[in-house]
PDB file of N, CA and C in Angstrom:
ATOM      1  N   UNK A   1     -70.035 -74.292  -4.792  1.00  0.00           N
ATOM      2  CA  UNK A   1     -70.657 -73.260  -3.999  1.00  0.00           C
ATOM      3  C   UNK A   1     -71.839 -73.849  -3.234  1.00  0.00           C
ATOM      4  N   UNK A   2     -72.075 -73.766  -1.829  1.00  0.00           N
ATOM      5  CA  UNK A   2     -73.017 -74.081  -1.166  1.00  0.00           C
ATOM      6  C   UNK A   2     -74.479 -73.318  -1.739  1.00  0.00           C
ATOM      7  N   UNK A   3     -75.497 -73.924  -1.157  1.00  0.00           N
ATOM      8  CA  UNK A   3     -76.529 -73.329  -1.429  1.00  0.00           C
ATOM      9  C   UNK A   3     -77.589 -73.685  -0.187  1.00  0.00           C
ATOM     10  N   UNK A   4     -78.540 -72.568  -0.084  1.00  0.00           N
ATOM     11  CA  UNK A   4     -79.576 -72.669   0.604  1.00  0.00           C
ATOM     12  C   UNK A   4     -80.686 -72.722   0.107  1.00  0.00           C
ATOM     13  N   UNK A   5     -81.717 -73.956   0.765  1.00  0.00           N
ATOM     14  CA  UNK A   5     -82.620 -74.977   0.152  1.00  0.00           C
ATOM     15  C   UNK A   5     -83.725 -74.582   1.477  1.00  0.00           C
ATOM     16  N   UNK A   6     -84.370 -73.823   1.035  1.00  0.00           N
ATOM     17  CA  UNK A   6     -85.305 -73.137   1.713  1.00  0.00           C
ATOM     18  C   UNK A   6     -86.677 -74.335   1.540  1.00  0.00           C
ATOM     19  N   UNK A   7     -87.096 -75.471   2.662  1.00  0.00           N
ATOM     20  CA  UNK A   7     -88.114 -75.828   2.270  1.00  0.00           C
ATOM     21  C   UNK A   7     -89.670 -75.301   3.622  1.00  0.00           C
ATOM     22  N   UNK A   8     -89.336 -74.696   4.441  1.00  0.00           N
ATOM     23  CA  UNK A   8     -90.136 -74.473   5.601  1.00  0.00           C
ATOM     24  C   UNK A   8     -89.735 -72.942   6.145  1.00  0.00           C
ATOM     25  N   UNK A   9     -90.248 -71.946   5.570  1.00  0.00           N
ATOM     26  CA  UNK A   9     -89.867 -70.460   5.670  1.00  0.00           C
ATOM     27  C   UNK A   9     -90.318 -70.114   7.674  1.00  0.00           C
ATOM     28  N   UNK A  10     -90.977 -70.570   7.985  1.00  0.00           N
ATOM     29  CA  UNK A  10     -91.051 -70.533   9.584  1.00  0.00           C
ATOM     30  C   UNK A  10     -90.230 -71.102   9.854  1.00  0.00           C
ATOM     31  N   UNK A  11     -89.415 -72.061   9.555  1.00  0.00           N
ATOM     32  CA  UNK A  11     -88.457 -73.011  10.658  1.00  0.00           C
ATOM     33  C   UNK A  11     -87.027 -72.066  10.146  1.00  0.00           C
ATOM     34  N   UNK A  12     -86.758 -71.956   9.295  1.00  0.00           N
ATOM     35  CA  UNK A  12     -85.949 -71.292   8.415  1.00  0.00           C
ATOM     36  C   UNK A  12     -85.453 -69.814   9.291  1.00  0.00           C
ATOM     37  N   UNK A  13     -86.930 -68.955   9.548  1.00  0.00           N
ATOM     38  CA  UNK A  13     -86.755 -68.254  10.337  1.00  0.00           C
ATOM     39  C   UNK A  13     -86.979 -68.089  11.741  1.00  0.00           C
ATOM     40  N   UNK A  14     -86.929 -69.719  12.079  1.00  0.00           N
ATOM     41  CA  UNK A  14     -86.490 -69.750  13.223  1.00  0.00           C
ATOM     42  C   UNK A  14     -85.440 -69.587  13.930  1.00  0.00           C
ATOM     43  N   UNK A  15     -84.598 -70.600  12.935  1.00  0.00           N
ATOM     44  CA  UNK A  15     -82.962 -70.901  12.942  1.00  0.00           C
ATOM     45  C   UNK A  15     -82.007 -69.458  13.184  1.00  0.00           C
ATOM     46  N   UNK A  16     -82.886 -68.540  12.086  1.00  0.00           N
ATOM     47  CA  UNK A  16     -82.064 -67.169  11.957  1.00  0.00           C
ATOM     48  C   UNK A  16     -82.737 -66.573  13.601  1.00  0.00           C
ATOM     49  N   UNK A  17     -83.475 -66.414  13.779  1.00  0.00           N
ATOM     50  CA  UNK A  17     -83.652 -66.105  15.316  1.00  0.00           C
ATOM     51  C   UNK A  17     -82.925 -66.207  16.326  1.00  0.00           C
ATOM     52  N   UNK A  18     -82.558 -68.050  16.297  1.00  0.00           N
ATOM     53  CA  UNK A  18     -82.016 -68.545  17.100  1.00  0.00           C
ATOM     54  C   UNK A  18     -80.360 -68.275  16.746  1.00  0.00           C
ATOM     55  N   UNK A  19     -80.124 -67.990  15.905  1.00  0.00           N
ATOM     56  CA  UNK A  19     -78.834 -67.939  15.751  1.00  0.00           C
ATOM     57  C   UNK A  19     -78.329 -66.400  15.517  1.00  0.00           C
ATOM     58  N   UNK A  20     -79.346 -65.217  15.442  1.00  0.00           N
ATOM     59  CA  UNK A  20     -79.205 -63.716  15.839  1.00  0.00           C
ATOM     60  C   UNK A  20     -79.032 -63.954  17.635  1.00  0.00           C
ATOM     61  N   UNK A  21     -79.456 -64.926  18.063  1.00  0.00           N
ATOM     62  CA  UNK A  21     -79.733 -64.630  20.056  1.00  0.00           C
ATOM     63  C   UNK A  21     -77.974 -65.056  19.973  1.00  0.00           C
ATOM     64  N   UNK A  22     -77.412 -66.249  19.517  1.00  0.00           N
ATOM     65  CA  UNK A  22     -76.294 -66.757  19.805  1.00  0.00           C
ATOM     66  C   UNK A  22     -75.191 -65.604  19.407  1.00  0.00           C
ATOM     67  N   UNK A  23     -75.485 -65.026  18.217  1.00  0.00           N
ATOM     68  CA  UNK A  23     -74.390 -63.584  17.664  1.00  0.00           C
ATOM     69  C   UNK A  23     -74.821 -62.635  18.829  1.00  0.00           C
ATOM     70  N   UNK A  24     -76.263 -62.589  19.493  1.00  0.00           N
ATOM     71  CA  UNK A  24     -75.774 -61.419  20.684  1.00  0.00           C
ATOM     72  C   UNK A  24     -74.726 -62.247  21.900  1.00  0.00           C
ATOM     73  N   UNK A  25     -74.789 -63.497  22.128  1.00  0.00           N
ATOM     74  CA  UNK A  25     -74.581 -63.915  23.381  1.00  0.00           C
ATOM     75  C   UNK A  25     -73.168 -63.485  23.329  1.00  0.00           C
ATOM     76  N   UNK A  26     -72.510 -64.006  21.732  1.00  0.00           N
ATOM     77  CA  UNK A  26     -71.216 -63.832  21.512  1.00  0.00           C
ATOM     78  C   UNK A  26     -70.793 -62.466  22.010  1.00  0.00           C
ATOM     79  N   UNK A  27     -71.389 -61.594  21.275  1.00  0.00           N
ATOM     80  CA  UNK A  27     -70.860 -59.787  21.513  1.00  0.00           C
ATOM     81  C   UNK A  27     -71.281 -59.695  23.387  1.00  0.00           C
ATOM     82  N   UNK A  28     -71.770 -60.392  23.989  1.00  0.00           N
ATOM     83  CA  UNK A  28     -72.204 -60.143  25.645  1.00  0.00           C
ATOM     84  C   UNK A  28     -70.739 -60.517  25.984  1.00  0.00           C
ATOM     85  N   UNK A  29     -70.689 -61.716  25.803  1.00  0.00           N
ATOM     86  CA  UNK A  29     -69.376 -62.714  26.185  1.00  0.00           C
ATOM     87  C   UNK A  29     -67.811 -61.857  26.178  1.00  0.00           C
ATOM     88  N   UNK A  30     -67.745 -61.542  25.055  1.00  0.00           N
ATOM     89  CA  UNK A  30     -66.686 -60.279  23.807  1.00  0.00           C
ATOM     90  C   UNK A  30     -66.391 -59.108  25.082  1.00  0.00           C
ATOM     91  N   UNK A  31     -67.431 -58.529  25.346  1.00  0.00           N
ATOM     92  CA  UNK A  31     -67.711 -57.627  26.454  1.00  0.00           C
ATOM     93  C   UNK A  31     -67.290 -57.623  27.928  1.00  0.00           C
ATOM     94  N   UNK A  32     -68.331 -58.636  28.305  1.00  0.00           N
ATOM     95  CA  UNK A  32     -67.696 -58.893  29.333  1.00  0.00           C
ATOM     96  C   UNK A  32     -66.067 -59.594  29.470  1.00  0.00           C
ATOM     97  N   UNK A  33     -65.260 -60.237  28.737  1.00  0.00           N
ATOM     98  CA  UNK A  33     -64.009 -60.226  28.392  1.00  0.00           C
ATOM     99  C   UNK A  33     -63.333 -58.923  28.791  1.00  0.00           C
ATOM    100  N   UNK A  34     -63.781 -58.157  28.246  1.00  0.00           N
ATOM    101  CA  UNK A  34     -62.891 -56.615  27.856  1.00  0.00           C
ATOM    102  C   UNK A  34     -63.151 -55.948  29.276  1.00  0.00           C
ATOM    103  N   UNK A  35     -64.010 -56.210  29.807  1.00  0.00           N
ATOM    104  CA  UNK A  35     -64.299 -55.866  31.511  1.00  0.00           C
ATOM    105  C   UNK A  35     -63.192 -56.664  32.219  1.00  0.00           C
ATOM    106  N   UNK A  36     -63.114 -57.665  32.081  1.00  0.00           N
ATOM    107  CA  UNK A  36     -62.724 -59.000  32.992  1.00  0.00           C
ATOM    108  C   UNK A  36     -61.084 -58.724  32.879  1.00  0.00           C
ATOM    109  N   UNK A  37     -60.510 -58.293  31.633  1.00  0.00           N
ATOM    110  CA  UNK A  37     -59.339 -57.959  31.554  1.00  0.00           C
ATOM    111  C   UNK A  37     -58.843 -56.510  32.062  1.00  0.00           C
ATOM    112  N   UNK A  38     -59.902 -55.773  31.727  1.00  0.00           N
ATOM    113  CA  UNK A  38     -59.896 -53.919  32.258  1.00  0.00           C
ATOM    114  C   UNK A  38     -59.420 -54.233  33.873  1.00  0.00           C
ATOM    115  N   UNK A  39     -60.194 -54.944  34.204  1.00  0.00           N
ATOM    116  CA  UNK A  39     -60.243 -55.075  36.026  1.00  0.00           C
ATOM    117  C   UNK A  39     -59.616 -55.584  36.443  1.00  0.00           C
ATOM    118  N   UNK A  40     -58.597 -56.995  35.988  1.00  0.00           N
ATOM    119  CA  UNK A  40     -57.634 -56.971  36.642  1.00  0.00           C
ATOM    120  C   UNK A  40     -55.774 -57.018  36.420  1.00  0.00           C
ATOM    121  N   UNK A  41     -56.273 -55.869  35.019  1.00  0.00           N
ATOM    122  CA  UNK A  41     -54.810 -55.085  34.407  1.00  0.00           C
ATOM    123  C   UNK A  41     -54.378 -54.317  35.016  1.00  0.00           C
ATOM    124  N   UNK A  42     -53.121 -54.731  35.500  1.00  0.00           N
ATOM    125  CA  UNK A  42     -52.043 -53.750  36.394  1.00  0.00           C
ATOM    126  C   UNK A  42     -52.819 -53.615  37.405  1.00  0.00           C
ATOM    127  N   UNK A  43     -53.231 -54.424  38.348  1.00  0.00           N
ATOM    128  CA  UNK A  43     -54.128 -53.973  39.616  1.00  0.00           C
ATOM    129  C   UNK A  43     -53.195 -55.080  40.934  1.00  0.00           C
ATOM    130  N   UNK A  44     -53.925 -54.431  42.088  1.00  0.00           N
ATOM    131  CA  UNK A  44     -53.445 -55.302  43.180  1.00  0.00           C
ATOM    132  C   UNK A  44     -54.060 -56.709  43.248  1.00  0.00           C
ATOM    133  N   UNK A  45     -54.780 -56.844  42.292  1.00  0.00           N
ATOM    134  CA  UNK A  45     -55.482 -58.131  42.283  1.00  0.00           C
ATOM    135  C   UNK A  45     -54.267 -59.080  41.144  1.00  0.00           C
ATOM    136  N   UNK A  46     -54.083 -58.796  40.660  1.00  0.00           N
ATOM    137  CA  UNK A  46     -53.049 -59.286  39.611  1.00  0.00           C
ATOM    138  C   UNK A  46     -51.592 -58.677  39.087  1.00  0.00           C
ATOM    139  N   UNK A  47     -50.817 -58.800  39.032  1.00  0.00           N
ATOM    140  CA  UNK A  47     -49.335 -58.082  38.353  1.00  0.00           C
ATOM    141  C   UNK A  47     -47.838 -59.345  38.141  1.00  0.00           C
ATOM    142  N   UNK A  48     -47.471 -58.203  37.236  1.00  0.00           N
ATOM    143  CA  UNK A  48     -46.463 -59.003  37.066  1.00  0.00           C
ATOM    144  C   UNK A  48     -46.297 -59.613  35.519  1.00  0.00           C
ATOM    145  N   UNK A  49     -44.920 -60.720  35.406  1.00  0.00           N
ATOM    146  CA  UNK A  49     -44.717 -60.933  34.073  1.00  0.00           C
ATOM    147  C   UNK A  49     -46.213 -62.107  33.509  1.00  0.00           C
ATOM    148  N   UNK A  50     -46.585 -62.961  34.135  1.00  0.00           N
ATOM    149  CA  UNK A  50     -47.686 -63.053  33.269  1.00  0.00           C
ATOM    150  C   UNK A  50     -48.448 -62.474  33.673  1.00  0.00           C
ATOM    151  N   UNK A  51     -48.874 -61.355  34.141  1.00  0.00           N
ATOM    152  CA  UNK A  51     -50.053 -60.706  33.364  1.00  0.00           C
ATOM    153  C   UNK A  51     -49.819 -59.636  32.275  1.00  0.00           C
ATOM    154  N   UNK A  52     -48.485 -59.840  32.453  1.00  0.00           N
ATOM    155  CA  UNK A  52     -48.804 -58.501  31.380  1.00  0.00           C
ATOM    156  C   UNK A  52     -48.408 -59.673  29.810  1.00  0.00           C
ATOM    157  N   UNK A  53     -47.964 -60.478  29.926  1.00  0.00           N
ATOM    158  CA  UNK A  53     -48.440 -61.493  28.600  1.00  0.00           C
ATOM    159  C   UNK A  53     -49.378 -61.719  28.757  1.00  0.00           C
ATOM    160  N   UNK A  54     -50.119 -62.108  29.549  1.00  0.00           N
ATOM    161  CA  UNK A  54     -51.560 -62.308  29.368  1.00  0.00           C
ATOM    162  C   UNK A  54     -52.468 -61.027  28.433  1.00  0.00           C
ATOM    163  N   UNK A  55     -52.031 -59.746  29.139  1.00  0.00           N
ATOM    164  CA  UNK A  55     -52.822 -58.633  28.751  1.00  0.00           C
ATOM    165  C   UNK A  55     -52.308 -58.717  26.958  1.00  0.00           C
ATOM    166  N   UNK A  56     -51.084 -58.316  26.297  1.00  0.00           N
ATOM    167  CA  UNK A  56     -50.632 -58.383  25.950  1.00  0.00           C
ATOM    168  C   UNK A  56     -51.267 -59.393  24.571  1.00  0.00           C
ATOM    169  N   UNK A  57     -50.931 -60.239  24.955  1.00  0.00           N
ATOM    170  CA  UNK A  57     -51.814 -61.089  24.126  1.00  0.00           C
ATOM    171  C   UNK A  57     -53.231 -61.027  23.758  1.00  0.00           C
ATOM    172  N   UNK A  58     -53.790 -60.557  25.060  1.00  0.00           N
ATOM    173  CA  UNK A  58     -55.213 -60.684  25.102  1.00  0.00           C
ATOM    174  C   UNK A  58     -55.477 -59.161  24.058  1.00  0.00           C
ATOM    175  N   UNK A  59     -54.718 -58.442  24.054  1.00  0.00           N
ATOM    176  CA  UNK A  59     -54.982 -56.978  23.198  1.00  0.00           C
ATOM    177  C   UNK A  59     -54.776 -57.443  21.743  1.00  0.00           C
ATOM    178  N   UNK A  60     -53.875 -58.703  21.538  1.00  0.00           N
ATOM    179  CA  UNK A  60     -53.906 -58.715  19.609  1.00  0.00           C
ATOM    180  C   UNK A  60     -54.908 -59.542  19.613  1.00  0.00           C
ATOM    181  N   UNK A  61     -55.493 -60.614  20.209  1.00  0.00           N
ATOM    182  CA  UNK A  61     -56.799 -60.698  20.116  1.00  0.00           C
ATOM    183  C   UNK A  61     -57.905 -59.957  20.204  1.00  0.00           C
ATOM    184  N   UNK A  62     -57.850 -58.861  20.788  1.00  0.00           N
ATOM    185  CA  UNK A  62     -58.925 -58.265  21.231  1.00  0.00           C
ATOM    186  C   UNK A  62     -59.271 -57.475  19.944  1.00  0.00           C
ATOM    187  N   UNK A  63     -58.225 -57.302  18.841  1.00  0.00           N
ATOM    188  CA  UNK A  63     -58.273 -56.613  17.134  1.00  0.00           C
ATOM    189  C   UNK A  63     -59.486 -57.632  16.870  1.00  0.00           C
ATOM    190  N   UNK A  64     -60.080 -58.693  16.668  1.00  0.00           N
ATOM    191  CA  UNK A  64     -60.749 -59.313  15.904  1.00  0.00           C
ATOM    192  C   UNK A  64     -61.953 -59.349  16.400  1.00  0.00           C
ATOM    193  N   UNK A  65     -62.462 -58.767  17.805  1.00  0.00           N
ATOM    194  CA  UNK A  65     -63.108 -58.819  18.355  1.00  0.00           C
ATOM    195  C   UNK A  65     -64.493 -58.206  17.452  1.00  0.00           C
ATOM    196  N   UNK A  66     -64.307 -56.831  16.981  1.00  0.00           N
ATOM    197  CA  UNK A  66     -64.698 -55.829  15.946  1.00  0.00           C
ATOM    198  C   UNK A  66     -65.515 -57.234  14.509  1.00  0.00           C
ATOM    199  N   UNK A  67     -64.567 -57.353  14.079  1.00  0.00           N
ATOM    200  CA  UNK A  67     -64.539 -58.258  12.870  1.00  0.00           C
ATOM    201  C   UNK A  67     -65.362 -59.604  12.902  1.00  0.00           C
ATOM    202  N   UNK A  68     -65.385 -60.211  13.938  1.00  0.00           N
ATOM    203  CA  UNK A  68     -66.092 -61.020  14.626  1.00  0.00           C
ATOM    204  C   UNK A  68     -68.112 -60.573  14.723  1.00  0.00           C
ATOM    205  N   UNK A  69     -67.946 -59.979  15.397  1.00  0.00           N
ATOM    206  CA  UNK A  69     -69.374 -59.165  15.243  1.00  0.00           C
ATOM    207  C   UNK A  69     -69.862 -58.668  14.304  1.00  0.00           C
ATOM    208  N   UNK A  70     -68.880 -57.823  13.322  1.00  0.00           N
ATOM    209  CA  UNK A  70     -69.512 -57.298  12.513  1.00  0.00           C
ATOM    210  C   UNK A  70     -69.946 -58.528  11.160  1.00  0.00           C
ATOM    211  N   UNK A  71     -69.078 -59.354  11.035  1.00  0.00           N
ATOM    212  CA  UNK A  71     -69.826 -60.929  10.396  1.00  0.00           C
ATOM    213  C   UNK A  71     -70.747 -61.637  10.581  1.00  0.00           C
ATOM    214  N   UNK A  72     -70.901 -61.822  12.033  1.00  0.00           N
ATOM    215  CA  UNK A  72     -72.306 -62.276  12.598  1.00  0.00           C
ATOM    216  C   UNK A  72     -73.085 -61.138  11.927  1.00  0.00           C
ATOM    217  N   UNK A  73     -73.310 -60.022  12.030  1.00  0.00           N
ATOM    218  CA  UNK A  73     -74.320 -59.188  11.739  1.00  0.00           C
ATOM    219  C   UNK A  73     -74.717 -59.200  10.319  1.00  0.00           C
ATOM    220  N   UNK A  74     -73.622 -59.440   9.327  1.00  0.00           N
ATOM    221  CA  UNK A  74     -73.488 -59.422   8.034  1.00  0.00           C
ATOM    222  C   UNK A  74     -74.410 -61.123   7.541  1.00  0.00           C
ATOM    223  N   UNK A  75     -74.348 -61.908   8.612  1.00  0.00           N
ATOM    224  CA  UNK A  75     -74.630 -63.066   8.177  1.00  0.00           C
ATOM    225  C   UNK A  75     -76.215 -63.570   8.164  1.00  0.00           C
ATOM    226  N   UNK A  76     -75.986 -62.587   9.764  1.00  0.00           N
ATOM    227  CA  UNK A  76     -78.059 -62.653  10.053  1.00  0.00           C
ATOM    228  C   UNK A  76     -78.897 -61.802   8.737  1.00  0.00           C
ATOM    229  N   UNK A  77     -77.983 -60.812   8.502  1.00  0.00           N
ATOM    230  CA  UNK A  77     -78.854 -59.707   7.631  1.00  0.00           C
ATOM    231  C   UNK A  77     -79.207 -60.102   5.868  1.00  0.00           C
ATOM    232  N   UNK A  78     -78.111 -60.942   5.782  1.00  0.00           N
ATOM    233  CA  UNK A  78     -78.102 -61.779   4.424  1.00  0.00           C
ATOM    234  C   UNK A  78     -78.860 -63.312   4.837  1.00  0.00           C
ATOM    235  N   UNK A  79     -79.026 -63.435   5.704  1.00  0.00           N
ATOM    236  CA  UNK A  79     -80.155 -64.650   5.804  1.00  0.00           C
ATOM    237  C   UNK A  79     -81.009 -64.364   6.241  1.00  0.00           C
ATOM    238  N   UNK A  80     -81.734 -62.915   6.560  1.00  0.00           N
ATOM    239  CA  UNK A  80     -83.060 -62.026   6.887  1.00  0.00           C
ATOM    240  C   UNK A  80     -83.402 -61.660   5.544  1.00  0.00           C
ATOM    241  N   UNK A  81     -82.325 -61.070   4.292  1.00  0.00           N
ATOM    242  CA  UNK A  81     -83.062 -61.045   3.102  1.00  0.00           C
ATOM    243  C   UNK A  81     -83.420 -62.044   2.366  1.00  0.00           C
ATOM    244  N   UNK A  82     -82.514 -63.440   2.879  1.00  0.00           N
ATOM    245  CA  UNK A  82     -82.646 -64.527   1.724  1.00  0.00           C
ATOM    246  C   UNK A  82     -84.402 -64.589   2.088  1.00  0.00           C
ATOM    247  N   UNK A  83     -84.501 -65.263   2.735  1.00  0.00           N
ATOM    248  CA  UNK A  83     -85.590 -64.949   3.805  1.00  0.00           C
ATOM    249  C   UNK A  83     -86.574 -64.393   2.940  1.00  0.00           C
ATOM    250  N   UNK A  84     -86.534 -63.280   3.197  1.00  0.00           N
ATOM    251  CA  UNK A  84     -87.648 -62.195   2.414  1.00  0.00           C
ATOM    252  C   UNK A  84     -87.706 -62.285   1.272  1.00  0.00           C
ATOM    253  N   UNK A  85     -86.548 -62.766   0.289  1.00  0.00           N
ATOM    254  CA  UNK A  85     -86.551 -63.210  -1.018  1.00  0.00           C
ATOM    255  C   UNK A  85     -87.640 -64.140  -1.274  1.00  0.00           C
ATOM    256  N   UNK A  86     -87.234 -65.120  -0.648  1.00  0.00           N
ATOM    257  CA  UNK A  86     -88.185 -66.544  -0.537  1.00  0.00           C
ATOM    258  C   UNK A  86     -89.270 -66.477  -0.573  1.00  0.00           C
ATOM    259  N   UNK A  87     -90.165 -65.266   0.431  1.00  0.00           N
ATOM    260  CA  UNK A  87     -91.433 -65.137   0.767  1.00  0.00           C
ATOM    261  C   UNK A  87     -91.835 -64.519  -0.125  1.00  0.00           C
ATOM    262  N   UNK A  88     -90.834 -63.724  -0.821  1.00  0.00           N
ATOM    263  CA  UNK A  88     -91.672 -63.186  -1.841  1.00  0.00           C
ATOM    264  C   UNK A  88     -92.321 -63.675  -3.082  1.00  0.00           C
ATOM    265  N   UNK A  89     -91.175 -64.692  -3.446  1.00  0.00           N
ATOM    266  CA  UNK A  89     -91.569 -65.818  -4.373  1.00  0.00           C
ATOM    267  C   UNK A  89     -92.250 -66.807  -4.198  1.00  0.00           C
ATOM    268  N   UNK A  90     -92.534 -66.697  -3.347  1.00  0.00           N
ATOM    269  CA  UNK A  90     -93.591 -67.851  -2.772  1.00  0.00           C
ATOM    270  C   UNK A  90     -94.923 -67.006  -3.136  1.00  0.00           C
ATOM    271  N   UNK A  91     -94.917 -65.781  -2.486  1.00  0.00           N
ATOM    272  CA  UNK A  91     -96.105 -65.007  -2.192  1.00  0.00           C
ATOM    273  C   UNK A  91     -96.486 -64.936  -3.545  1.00  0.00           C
ATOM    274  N   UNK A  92     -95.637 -64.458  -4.935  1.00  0.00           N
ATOM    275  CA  UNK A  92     -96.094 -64.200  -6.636  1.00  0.00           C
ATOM    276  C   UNK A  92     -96.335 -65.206  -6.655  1.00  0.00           C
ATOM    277  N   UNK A  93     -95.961 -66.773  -6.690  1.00  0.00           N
ATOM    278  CA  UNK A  93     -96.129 -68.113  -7.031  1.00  0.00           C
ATOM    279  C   UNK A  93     -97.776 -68.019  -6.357  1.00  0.00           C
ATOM    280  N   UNK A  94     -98.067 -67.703  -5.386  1.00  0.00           N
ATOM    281  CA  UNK A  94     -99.543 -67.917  -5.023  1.00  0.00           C
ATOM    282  C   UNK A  94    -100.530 -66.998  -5.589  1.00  0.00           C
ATOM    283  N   UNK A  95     -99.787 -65.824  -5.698  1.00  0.00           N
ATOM    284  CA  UNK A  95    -100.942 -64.882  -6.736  1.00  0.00           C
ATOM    285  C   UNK A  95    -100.910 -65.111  -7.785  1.00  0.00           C
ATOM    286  N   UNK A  96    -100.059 -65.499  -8.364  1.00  0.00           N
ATOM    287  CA  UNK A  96    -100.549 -66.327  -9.844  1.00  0.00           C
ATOM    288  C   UNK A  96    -101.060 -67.403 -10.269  1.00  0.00           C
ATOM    289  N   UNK A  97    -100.829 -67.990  -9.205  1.00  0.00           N
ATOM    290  CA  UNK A  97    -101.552 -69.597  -9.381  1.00  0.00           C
ATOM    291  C   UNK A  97    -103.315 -68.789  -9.328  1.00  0.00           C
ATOM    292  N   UNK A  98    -103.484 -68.141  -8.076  1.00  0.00           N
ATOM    293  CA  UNK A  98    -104.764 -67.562  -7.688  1.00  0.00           C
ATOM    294  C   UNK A  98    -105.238 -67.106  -9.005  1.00  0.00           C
ATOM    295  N   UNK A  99    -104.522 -66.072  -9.880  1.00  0.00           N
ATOM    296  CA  UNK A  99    -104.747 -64.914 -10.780  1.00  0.00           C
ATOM    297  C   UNK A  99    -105.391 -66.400 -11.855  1.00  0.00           C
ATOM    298  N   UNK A 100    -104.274 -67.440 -12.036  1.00  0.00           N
ATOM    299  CA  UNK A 100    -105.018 -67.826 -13.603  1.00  0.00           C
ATOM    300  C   UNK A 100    -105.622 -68.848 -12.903  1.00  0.00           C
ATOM    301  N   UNK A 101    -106.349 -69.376 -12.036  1.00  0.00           N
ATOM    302  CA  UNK A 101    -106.721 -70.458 -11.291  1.00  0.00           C
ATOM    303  C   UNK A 101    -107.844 -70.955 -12.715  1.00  0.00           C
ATOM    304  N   UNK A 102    -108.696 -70.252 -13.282  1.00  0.00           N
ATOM    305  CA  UNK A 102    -109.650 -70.604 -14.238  1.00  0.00           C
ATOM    306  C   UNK A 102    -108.783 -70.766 -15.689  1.00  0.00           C
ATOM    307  N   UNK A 103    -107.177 -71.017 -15.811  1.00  0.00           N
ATOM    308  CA  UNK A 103    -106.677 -71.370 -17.111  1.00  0.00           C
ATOM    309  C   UNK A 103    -106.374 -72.002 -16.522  1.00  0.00           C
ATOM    310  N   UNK A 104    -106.699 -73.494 -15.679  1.00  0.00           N
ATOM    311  CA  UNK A 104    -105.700 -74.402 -15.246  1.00  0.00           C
ATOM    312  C   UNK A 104    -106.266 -75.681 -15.688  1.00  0.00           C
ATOM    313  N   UNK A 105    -107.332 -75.717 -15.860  1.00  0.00           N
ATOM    314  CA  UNK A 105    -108.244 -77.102 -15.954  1.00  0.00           C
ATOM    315  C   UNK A 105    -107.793 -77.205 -17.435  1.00  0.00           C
ATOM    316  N   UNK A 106    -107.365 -78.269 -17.595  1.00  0.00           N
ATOM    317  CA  UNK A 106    -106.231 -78.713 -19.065  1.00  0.00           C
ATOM    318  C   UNK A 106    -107.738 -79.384 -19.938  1.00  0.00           C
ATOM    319  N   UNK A 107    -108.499 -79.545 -19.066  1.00  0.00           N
ATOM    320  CA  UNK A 107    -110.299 -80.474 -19.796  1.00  0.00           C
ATOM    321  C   UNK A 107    -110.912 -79.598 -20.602  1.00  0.00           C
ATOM    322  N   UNK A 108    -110.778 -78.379 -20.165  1.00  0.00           N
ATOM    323  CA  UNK A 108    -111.970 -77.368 -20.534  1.00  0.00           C
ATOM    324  C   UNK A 108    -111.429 -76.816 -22.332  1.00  0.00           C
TER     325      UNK A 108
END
């Protein structure tokens, strides 16, 4: 099983930033597709036997389109909590270090 090795929680959530912009570009892209095919299905701009394999095809692809997005979303949102997990344990790890800071000196 893979694992994530959180050592720089800013860069960390950078990555997820940068890679929530790339899951929108995808669903822009997805979109405009579904335009690009709308416009020139069965039109005077296009007809005939390949387009309608083209269309055709392009519609049992167009099933995953859904499934596609909704993973990206599933993926940012589980690496937005890992995320928040992290900070949080970081954040108790510092209030406790803070809290017993005067049981630490091993001399005394």
């Amino acid at each position: 099983m893979s694992k994530i090795v959180i050592n720089n929680s800013q860069e960390f959530e950078r990555l997820i930033n940068k890679f929530e912009l790339c899951s929108k570009n995808i669903v822009d892209i997805l979109n405009n597709e579904k335009k690009n095919v709308a416009n020139i299905n069965s039109t005077d701009v296009w007809s005939g036997n390949a387009q309608e394999a083209l269309y055709g095809k392009y519609q049992m692809l167009e099933k995953n389109f859904g499934p596609i997005e909704q993973t990206f979303q599933i993926y940012v949102k589980f690496l937005r909590n890992t995320l928040e997990g992290y900070k949080n344990i970081e954040k108790n790890i510092i209030d406790d270090v803070e809290k017993n800071i005067n049981n630490l000196d091993v001399n005394s």
